[in-house]
PDB file of N, CA and C in Angstrom:
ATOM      1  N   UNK A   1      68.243  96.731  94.259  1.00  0.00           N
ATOM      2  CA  UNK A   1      68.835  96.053  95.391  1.00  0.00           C
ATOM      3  C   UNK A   1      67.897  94.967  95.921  1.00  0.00           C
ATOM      4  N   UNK A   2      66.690  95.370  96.032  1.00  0.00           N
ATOM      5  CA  UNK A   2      65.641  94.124  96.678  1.00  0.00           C
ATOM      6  C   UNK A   2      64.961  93.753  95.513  1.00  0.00           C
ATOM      7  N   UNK A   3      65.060  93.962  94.017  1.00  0.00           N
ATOM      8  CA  UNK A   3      64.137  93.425  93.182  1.00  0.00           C
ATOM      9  C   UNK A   3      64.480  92.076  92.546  1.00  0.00           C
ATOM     10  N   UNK A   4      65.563  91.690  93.228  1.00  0.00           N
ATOM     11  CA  UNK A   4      66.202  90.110  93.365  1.00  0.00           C
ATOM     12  C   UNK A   4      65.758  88.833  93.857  1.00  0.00           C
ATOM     13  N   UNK A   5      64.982  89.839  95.005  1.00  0.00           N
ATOM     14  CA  UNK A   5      64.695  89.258  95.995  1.00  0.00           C
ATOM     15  C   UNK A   5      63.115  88.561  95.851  1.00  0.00           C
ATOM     16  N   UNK A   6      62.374  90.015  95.167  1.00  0.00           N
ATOM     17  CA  UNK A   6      61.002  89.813  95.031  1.00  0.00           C
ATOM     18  C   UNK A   6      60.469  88.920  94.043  1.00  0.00           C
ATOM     19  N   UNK A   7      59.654  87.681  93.346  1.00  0.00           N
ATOM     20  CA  UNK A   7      59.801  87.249  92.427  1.00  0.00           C
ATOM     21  C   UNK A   7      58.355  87.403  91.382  1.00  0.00           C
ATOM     22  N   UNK A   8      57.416  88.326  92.114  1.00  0.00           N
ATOM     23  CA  UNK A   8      56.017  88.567  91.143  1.00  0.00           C
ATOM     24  C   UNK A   8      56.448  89.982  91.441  1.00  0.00           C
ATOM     25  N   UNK A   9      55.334  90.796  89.936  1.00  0.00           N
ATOM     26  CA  UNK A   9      55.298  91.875  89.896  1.00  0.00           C
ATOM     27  C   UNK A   9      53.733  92.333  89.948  1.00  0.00           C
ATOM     28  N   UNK A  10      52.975  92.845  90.237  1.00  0.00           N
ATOM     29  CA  UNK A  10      52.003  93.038  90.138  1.00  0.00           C
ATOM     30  C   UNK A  10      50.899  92.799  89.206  1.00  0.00           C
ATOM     31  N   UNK A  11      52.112  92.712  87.683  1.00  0.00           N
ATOM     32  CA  UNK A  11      51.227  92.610  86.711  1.00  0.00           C
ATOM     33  C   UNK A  11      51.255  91.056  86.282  1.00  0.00           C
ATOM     34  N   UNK A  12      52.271  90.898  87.257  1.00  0.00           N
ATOM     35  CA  UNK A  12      52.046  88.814  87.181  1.00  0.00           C
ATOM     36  C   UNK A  12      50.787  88.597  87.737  1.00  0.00           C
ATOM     37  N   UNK A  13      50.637  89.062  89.043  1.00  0.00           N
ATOM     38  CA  UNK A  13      49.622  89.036  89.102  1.00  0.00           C
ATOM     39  C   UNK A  13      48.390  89.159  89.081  1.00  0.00           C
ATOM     40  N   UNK A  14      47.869  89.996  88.607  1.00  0.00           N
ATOM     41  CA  UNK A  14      46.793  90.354  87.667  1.00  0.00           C
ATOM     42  C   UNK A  14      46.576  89.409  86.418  1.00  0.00           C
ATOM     43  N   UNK A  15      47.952  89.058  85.685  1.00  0.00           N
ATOM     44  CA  UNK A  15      47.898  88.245  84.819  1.00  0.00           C
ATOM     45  C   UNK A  15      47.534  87.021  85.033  1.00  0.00           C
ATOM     46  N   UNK A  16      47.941  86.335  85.687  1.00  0.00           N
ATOM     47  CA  UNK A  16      47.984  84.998  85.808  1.00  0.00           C
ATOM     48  C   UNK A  16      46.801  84.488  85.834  1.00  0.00           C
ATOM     49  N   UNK A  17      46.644  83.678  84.817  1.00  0.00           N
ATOM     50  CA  UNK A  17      45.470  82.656  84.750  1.00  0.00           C
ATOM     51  C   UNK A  17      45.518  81.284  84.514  1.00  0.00           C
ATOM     52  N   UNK A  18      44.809  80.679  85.438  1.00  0.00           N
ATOM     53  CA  UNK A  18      44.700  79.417  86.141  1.00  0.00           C
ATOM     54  C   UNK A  18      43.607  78.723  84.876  1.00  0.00           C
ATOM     55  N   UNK A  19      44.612  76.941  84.436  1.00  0.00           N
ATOM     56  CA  UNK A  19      43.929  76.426  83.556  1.00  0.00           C
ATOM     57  C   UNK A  19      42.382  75.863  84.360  1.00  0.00           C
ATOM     58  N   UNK A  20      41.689  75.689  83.694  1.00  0.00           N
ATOM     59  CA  UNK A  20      40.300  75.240  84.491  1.00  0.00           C
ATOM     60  C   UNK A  20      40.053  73.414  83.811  1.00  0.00           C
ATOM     61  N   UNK A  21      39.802  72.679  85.190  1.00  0.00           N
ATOM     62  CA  UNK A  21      39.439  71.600  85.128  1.00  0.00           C
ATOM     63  C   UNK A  21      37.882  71.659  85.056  1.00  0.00           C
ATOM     64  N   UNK A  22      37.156  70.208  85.061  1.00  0.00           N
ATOM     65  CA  UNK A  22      35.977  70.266  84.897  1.00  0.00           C
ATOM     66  C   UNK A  22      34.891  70.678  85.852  1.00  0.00           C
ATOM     67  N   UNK A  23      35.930  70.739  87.044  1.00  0.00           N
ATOM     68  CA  UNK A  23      35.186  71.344  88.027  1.00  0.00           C
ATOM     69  C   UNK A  23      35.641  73.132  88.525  1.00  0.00           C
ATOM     70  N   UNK A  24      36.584  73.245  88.045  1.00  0.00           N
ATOM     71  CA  UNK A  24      37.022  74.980  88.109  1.00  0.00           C
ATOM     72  C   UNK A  24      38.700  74.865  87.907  1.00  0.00           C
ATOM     73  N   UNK A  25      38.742  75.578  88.648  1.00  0.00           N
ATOM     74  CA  UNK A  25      40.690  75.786  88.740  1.00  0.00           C
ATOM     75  C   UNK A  25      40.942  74.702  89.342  1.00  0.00           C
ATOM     76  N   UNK A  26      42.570  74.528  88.953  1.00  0.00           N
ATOM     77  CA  UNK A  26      43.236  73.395  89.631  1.00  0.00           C
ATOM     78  C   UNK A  26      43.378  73.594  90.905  1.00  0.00           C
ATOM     79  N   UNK A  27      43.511  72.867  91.725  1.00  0.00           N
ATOM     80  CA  UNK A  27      43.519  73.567  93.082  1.00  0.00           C
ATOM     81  C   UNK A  27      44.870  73.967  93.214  1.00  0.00           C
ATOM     82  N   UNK A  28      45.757  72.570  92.865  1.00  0.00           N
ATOM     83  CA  UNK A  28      47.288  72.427  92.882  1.00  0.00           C
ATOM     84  C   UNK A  28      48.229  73.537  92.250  1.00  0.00           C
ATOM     85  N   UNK A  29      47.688  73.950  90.949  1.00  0.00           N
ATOM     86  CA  UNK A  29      48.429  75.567  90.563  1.00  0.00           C
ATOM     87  C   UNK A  29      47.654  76.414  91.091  1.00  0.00           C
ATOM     88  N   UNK A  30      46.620  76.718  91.653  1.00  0.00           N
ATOM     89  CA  UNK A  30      46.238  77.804  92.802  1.00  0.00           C
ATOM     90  C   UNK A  30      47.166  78.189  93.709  1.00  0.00           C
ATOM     91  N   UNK A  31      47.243  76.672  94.408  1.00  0.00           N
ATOM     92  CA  UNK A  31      47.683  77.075  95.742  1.00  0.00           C
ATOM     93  C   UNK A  31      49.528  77.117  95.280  1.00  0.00           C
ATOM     94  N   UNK A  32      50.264  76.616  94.268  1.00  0.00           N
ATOM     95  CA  UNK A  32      51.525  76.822  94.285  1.00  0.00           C
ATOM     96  C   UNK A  32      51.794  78.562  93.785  1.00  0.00           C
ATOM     97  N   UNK A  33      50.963  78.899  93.301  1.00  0.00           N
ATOM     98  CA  UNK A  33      50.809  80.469  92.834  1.00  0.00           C
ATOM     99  C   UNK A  33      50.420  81.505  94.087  1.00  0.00           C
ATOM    100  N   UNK A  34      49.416  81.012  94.997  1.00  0.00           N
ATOM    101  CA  UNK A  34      49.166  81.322  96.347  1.00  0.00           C
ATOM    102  C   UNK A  34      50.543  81.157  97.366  1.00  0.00           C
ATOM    103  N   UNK A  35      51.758  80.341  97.198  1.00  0.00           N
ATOM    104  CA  UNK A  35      52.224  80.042  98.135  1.00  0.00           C
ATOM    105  C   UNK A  35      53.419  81.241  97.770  1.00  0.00           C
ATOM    106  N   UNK A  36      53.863  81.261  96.257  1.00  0.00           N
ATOM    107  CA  UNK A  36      54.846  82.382  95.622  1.00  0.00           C
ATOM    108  C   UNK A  36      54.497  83.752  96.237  1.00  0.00           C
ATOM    109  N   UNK A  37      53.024  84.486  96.112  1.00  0.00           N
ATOM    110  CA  UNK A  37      52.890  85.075  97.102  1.00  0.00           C
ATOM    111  C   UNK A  37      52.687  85.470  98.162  1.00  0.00           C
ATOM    112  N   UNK A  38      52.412  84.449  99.325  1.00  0.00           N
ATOM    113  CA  UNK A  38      53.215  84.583 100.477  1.00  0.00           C
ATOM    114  C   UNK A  38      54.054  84.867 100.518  1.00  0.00           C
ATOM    115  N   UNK A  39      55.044  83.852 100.443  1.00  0.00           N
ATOM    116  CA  UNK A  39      56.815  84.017 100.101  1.00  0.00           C
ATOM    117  C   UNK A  39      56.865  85.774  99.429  1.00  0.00           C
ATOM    118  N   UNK A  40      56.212  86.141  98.751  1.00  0.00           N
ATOM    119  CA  UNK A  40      56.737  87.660  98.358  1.00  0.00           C
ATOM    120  C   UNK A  40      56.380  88.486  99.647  1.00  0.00           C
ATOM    121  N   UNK A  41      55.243  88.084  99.994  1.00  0.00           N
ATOM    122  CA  UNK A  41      54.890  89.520 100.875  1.00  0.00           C
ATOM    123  C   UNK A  41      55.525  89.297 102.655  1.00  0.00           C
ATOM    124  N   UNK A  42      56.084  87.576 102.593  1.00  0.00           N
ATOM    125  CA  UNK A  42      57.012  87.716 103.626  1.00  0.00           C
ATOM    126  C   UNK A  42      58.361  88.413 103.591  1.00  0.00           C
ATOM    127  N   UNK A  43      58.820  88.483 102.389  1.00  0.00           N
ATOM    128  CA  UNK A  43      59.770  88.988 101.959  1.00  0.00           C
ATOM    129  C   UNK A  43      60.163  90.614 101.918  1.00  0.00           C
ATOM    130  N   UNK A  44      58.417  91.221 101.441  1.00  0.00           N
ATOM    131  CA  UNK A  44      58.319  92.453 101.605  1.00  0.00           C
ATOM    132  C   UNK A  44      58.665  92.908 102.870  1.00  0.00           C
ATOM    133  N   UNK A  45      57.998  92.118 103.907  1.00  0.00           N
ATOM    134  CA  UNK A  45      57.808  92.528 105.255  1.00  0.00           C
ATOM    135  C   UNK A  45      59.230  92.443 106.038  1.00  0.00           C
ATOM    136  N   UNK A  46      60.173  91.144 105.471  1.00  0.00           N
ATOM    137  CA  UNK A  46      61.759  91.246 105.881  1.00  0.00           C
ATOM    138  C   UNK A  46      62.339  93.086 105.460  1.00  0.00           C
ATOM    139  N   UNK A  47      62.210  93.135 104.547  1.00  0.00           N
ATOM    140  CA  UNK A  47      62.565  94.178 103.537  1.00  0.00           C
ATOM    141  C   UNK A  47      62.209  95.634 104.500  1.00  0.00           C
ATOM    142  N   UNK A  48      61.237  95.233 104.777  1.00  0.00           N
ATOM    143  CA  UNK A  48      60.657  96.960 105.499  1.00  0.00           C
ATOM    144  C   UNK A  48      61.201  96.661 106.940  1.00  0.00           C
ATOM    145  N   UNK A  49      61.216  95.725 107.452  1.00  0.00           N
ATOM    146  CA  UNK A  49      61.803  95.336 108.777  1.00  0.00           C
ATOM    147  C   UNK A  49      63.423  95.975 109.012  1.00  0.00           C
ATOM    148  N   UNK A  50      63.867  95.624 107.621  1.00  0.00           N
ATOM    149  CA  UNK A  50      65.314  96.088 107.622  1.00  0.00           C
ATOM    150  C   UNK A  50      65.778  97.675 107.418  1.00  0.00           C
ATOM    151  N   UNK A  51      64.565  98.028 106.422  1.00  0.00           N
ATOM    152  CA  UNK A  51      64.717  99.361 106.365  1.00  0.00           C
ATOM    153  C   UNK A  51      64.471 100.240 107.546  1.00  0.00           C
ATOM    154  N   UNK A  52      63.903  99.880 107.947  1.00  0.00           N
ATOM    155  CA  UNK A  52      63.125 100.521 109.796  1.00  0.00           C
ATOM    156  C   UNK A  52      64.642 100.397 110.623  1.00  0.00           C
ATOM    157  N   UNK A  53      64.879  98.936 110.800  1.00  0.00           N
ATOM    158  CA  UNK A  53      66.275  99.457 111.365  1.00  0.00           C
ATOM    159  C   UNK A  53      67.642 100.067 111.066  1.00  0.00           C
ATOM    160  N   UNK A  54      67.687 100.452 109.771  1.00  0.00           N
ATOM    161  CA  UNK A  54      68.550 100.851 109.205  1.00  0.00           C
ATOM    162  C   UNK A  54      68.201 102.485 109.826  1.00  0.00           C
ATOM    163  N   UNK A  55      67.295 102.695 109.528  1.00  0.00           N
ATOM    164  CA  UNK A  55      66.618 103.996 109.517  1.00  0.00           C
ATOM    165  C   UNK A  55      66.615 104.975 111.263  1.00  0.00           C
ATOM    166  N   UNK A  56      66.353 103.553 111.634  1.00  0.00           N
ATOM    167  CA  UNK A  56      66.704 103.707 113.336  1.00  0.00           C
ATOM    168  C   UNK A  56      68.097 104.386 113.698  1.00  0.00           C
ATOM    169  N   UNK A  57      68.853 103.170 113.495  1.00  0.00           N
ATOM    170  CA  UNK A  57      70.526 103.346 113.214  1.00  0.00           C
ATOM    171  C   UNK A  57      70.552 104.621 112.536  1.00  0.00           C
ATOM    172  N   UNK A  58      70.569 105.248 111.581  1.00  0.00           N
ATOM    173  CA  UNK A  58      70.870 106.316 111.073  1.00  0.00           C
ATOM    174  C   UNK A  58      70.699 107.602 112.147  1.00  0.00           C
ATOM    175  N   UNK A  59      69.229 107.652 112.798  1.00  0.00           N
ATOM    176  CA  UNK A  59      68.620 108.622 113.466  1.00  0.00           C
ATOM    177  C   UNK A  59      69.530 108.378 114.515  1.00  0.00           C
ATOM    178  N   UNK A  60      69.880 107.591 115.034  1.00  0.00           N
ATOM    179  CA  UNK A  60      70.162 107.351 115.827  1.00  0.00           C
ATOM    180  C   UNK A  60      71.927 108.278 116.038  1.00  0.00           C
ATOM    181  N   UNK A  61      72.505 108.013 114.840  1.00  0.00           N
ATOM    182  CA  UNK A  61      73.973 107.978 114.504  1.00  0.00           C
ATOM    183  C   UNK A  61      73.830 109.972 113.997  1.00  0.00           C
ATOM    184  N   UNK A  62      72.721 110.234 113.685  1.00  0.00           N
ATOM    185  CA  UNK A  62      72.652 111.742 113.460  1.00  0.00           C
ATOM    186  C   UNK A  62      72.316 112.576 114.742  1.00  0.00           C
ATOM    187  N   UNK A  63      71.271 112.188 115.939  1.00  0.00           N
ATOM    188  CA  UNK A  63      71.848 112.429 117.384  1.00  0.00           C
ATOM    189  C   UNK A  63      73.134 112.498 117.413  1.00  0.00           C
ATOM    190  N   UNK A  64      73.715 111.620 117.620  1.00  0.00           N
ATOM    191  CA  UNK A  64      74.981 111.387 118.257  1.00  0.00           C
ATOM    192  C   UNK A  64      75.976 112.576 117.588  1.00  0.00           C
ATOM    193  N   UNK A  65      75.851 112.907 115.994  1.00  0.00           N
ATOM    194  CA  UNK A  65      76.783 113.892 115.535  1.00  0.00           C
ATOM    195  C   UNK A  65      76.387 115.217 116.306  1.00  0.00           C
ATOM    196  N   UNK A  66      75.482 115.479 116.098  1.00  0.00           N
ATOM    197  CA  UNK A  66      74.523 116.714 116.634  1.00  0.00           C
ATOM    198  C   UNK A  66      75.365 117.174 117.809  1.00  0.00           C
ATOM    199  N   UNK A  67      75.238 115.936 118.510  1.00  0.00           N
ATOM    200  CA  UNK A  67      75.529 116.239 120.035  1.00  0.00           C
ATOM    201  C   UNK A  67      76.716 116.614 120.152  1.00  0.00           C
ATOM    202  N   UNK A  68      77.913 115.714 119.244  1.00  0.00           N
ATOM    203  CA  UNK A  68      79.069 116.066 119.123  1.00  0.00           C
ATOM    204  C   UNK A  68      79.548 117.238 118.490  1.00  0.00           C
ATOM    205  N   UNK A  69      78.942 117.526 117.405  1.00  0.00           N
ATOM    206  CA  UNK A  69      78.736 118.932 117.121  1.00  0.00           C
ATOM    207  C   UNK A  69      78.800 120.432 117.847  1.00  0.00           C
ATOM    208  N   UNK A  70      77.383 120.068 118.911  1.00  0.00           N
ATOM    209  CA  UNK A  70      77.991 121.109 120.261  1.00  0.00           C
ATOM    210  C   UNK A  70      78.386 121.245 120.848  1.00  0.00           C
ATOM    211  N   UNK A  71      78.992 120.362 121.266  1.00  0.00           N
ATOM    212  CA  UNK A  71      80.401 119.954 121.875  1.00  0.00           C
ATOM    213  C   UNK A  71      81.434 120.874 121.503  1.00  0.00           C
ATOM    214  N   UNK A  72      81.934 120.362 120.275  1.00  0.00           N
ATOM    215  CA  UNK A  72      82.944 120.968 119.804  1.00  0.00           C
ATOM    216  C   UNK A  72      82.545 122.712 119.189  1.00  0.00           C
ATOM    217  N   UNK A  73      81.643 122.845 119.048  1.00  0.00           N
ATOM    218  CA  UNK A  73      80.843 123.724 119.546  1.00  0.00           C
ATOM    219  C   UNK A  73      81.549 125.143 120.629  1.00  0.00           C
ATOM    220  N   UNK A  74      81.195 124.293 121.050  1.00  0.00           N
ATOM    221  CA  UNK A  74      81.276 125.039 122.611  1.00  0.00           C
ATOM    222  C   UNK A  74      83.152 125.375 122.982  1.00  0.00           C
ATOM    223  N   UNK A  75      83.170 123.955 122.927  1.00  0.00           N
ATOM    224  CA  UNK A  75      84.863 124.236 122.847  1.00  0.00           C
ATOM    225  C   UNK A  75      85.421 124.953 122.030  1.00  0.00           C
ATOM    226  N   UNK A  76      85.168 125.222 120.828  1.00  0.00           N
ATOM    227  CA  UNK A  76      85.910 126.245 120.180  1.00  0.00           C
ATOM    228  C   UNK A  76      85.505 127.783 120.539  1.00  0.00           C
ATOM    229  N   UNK A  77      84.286 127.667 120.917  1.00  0.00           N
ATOM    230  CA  UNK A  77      84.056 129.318 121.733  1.00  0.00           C
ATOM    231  C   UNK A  77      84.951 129.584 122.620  1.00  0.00           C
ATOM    232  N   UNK A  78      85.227 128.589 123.626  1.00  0.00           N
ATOM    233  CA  UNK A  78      85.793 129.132 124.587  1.00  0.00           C
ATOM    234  C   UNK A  78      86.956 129.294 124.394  1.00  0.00           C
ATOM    235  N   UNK A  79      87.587 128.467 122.948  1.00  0.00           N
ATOM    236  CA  UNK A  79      88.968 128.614 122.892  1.00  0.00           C
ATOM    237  C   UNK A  79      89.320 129.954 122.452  1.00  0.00           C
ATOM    238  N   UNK A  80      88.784 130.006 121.583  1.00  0.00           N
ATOM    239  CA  UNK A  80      88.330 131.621 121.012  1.00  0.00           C
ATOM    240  C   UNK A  80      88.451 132.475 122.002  1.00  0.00           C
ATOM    241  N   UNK A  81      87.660 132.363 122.923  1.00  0.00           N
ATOM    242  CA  UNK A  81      87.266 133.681 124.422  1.00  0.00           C
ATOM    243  C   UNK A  81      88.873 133.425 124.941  1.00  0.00           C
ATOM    244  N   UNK A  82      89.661 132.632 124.948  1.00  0.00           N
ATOM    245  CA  UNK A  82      90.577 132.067 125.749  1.00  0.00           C
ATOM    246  C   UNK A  82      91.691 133.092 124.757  1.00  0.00           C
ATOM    247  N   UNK A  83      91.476 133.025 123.596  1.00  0.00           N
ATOM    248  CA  UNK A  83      92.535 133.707 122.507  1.00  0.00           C
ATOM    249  C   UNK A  83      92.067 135.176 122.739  1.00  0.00           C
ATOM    250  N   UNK A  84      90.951 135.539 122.560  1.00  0.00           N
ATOM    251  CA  UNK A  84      90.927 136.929 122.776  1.00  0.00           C
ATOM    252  C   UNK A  84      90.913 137.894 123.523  1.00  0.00           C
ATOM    253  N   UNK A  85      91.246 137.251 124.811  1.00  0.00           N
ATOM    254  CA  UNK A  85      91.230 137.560 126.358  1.00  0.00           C
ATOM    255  C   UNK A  85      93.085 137.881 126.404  1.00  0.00           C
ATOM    256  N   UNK A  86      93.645 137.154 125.821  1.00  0.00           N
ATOM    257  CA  UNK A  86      95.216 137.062 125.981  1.00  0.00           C
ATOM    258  C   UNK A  86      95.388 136.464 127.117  1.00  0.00           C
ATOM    259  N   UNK A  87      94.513 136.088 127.624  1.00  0.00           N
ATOM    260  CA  UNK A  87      95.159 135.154 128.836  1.00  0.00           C
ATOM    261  C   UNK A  87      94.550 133.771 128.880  1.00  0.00           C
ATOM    262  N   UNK A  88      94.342 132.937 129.697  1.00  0.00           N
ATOM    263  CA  UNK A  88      93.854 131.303 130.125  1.00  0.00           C
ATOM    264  C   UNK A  88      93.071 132.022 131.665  1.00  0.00           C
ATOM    265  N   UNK A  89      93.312 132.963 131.900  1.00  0.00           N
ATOM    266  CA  UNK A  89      92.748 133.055 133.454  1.00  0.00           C
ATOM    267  C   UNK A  89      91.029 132.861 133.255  1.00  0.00           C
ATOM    268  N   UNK A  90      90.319 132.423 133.888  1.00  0.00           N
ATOM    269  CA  UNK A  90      88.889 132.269 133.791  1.00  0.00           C
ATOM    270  C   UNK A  90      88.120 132.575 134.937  1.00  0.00           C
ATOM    271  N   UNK A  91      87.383 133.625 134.565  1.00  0.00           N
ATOM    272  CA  UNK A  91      86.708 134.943 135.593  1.00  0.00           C
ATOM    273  C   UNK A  91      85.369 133.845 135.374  1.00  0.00           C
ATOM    274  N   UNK A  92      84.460 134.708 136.614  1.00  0.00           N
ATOM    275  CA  UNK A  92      83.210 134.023 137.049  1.00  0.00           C
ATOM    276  C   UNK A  92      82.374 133.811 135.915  1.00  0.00           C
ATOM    277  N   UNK A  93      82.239 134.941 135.026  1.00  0.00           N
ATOM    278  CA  UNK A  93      81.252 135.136 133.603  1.00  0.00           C
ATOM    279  C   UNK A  93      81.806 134.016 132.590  1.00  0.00           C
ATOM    280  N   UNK A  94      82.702 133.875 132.368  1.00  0.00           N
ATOM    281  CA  UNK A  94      83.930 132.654 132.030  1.00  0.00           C
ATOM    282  C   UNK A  94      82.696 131.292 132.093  1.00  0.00           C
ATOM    283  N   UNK A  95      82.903 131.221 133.311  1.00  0.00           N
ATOM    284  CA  UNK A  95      82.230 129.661 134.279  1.00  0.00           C
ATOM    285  C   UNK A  95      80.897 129.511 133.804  1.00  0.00           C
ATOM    286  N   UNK A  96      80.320 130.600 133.946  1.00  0.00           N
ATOM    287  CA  UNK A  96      78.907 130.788 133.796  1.00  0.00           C
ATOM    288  C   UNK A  96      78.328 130.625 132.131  1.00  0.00           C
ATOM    289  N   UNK A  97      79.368 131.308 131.517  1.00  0.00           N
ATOM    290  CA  UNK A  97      78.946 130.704 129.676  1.00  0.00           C
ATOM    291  C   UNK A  97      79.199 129.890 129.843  1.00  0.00           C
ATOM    292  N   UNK A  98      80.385 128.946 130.359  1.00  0.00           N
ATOM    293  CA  UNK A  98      80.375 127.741 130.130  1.00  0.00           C
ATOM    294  C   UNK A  98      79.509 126.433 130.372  1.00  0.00           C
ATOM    295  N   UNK A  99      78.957 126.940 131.532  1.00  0.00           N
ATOM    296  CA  UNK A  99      78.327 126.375 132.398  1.00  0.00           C
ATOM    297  C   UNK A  99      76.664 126.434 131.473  1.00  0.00           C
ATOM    298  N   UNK A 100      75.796 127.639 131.163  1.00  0.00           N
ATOM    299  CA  UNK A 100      75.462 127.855 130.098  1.00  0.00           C
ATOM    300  C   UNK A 100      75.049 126.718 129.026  1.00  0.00           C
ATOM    301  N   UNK A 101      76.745 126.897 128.324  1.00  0.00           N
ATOM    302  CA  UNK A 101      76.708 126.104 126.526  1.00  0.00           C
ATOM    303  C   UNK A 101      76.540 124.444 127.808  1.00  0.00           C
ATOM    304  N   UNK A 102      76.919 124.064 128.704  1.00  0.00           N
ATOM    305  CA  UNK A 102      77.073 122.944 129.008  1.00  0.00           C
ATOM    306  C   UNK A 102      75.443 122.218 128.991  1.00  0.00           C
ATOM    307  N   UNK A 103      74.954 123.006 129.252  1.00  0.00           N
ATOM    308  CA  UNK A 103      73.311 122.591 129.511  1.00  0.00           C
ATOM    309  C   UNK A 103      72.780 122.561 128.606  1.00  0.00           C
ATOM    310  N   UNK A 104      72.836 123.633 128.050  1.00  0.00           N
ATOM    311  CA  UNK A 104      72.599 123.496 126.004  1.00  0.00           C
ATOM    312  C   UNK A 104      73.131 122.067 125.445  1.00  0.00           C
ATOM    313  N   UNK A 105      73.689 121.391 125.970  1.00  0.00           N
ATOM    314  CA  UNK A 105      74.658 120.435 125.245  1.00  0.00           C
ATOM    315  C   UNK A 105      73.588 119.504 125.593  1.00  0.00           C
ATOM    316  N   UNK A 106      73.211 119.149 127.449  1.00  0.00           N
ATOM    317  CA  UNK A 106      72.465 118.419 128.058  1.00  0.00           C
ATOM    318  C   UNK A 106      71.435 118.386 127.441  1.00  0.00           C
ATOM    319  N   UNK A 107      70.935 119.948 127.495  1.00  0.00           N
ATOM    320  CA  UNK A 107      69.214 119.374 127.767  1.00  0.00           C
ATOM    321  C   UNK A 107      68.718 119.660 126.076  1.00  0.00           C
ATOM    322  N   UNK A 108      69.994 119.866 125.344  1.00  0.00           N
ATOM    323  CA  UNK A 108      69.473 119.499 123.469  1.00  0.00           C
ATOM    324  C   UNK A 108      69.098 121.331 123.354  1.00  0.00           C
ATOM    325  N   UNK A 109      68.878 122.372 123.832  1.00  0.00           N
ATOM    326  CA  UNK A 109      68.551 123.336 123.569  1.00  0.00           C
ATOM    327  C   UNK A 109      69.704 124.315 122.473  1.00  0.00           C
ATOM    328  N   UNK A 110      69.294 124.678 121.505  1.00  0.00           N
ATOM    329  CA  UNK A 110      70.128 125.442 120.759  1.00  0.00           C
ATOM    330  C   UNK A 110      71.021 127.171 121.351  1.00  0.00           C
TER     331      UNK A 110
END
Protein backbone atom coordinates (compact mmCIF):
# COMPACT_ATOMS: atom_id res chain seq x y z
CA UNK A 1 0.00 0.00 0.00
CA UNK A 2 2.79 2.66 0.85
CA UNK A 3 5.63 0.95 -1.14
CA UNK A 4 4.40 3.19 -4.10
CA UNK A 5 4.93 5.80 -2.41
CA UNK A 6 8.50 5.20 -1.08
CA UNK A 7 11.12 5.40 -3.89
CA UNK A 8 14.73 4.04 -2.22
CA UNK A 9 15.16 0.90 -0.49
CA UNK A 10 17.78 0.64 1.81
CA UNK A 11 19.89 -1.30 -0.26
CA UNK A 12 19.77 1.64 -2.84
CA UNK A 13 21.17 3.10 -0.49
CA UNK A 14 23.98 1.52 0.69
CA UNK A 15 24.53 0.94 -2.94
CA UNK A 16 24.76 3.93 -4.52
CA UNK A 17 27.92 5.20 -5.68
CA UNK A 18 28.76 8.57 -6.65
CA UNK A 19 31.08 9.03 -9.91
CA UNK A 20 34.23 10.97 -8.60
CA UNK A 21 35.53 14.13 -10.26
CA UNK A 22 39.01 15.35 -9.84
CA UNK A 23 38.30 16.83 -6.86
CA UNK A 24 35.85 14.05 -5.16
CA UNK A 25 32.14 13.45 -5.77
CA UNK A 26 30.01 15.46 -7.88
CA UNK A 27 28.40 17.67 -5.75
CA UNK A 28 25.33 17.88 -8.21
CA UNK A 29 24.53 13.90 -8.04
CA UNK A 30 25.17 14.10 -4.25
CA UNK A 31 22.89 16.47 -3.52
CA UNK A 32 20.05 15.17 -6.20
CA UNK A 33 20.48 11.65 -4.38
CA UNK A 34 20.43 13.65 -0.95
CA UNK A 35 17.27 15.42 -1.98
CA UNK A 36 15.38 11.69 -3.08
CA UNK A 37 16.00 11.02 0.45
CA UNK A 38 14.52 13.65 2.07
CA UNK A 39 11.55 13.35 -0.05
CA UNK A 40 11.51 9.55 1.33
CA UNK A 41 11.82 10.18 4.90
CA UNK A 42 9.24 13.09 4.51
CA UNK A 43 7.13 10.70 3.17
CA UNK A 44 7.83 8.15 5.86
CA UNK A 45 6.88 10.67 8.38
CA UNK A 46 3.36 11.52 6.26
CA UNK A 47 2.91 7.71 6.42
CA UNK A 48 3.29 7.30 10.28
CA UNK A 49 1.34 10.58 10.75
CA UNK A 50 -1.53 8.81 9.06
CA UNK A 51 -1.20 5.67 10.71
CA UNK A 52 -1.33 7.40 14.27
CA UNK A 53 -4.54 8.84 13.21
CA UNK A 54 -6.05 6.08 11.85
CA UNK A 55 -5.10 4.28 14.94
CA UNK A 56 -6.58 7.10 17.07
CA UNK A 57 -9.89 6.80 15.15
CA UNK A 58 -10.01 3.16 15.66
CA UNK A 59 -9.39 3.43 19.62
CA UNK A 60 -11.41 5.77 19.58
CA UNK A 61 -14.47 3.94 17.58
CA UNK A 62 -13.67 0.69 20.00
CA UNK A 63 -14.60 2.99 23.22
CA UNK A 64 -17.53 3.95 21.75
CA UNK A 65 -18.64 0.06 20.97
CA UNK A 66 -17.62 -0.93 24.48
CA UNK A 67 -19.73 1.62 25.84
CA UNK A 68 -22.53 0.68 23.68
CA UNK A 69 -22.06 -2.71 24.49
CA UNK A 70 -23.06 -2.02 28.19
CA UNK A 71 -25.60 -0.38 27.40
CA UNK A 72 -27.31 -2.85 25.73
CA UNK A 73 -25.90 -4.74 28.29
CA UNK A 74 -27.74 -3.63 30.87
CA UNK A 75 -30.89 -3.34 28.98
CA UNK A 76 -31.23 -6.74 28.23
CA UNK A 77 -30.81 -7.64 32.01
CA UNK A 78 -33.43 -5.77 32.92
CA UNK A 79 -35.52 -6.95 30.20
CA UNK A 80 -34.86 -10.32 31.30
CA UNK A 81 -35.65 -9.32 35.22
CA UNK A 82 -38.79 -7.67 33.58
CA UNK A 83 -39.66 -11.31 31.85
CA UNK A 84 -39.00 -13.23 34.83
CA UNK A 85 -40.78 -11.27 37.34
CA UNK A 86 -44.11 -11.66 35.10
CA UNK A 87 -44.75 -8.33 35.62
CA UNK A 88 -43.26 -4.52 34.40
CA UNK A 89 -43.91 -3.35 38.09
CA UNK A 90 -40.40 -2.08 39.39
CA UNK A 91 -39.69 -2.49 43.20
CA UNK A 92 -36.91 -0.40 44.96
CA UNK A 93 -34.07 -3.32 44.39
CA UNK A 94 -35.35 -2.95 40.64
CA UNK A 95 -34.05 0.95 40.76
CA UNK A 96 -31.11 0.22 42.60
CA UNK A 97 -29.55 -2.55 39.98
CA UNK A 98 -30.39 -0.29 37.69
CA UNK A 99 -29.12 2.50 39.05
CA UNK A 100 -25.98 0.21 39.81
CA UNK A 101 -25.36 -1.14 35.92
CA UNK A 102 -25.97 2.78 35.20
CA UNK A 103 -22.71 3.85 36.85
CA UNK A 104 -20.91 0.88 35.58
CA UNK A 105 -21.83 2.30 32.22
CA UNK A 106 -20.51 5.95 33.54
CA UNK A 107 -17.68 5.47 35.35
CA UNK A 108 -16.29 2.39 32.67
CA UNK A 109 -16.31 -0.17 35.67
CA UNK A 110 -17.09 -3.81 34.67
Amino acid sequence: MYQERILLTSKDILEKEFKIDTRGYRPQEVDKFLDVIIRDYEEFFAIIKEIENDKKELIENNIKLKQEIRTLRTKLDVLREEDESGNSNVSNADLLRRLSNLEKIIYGNN
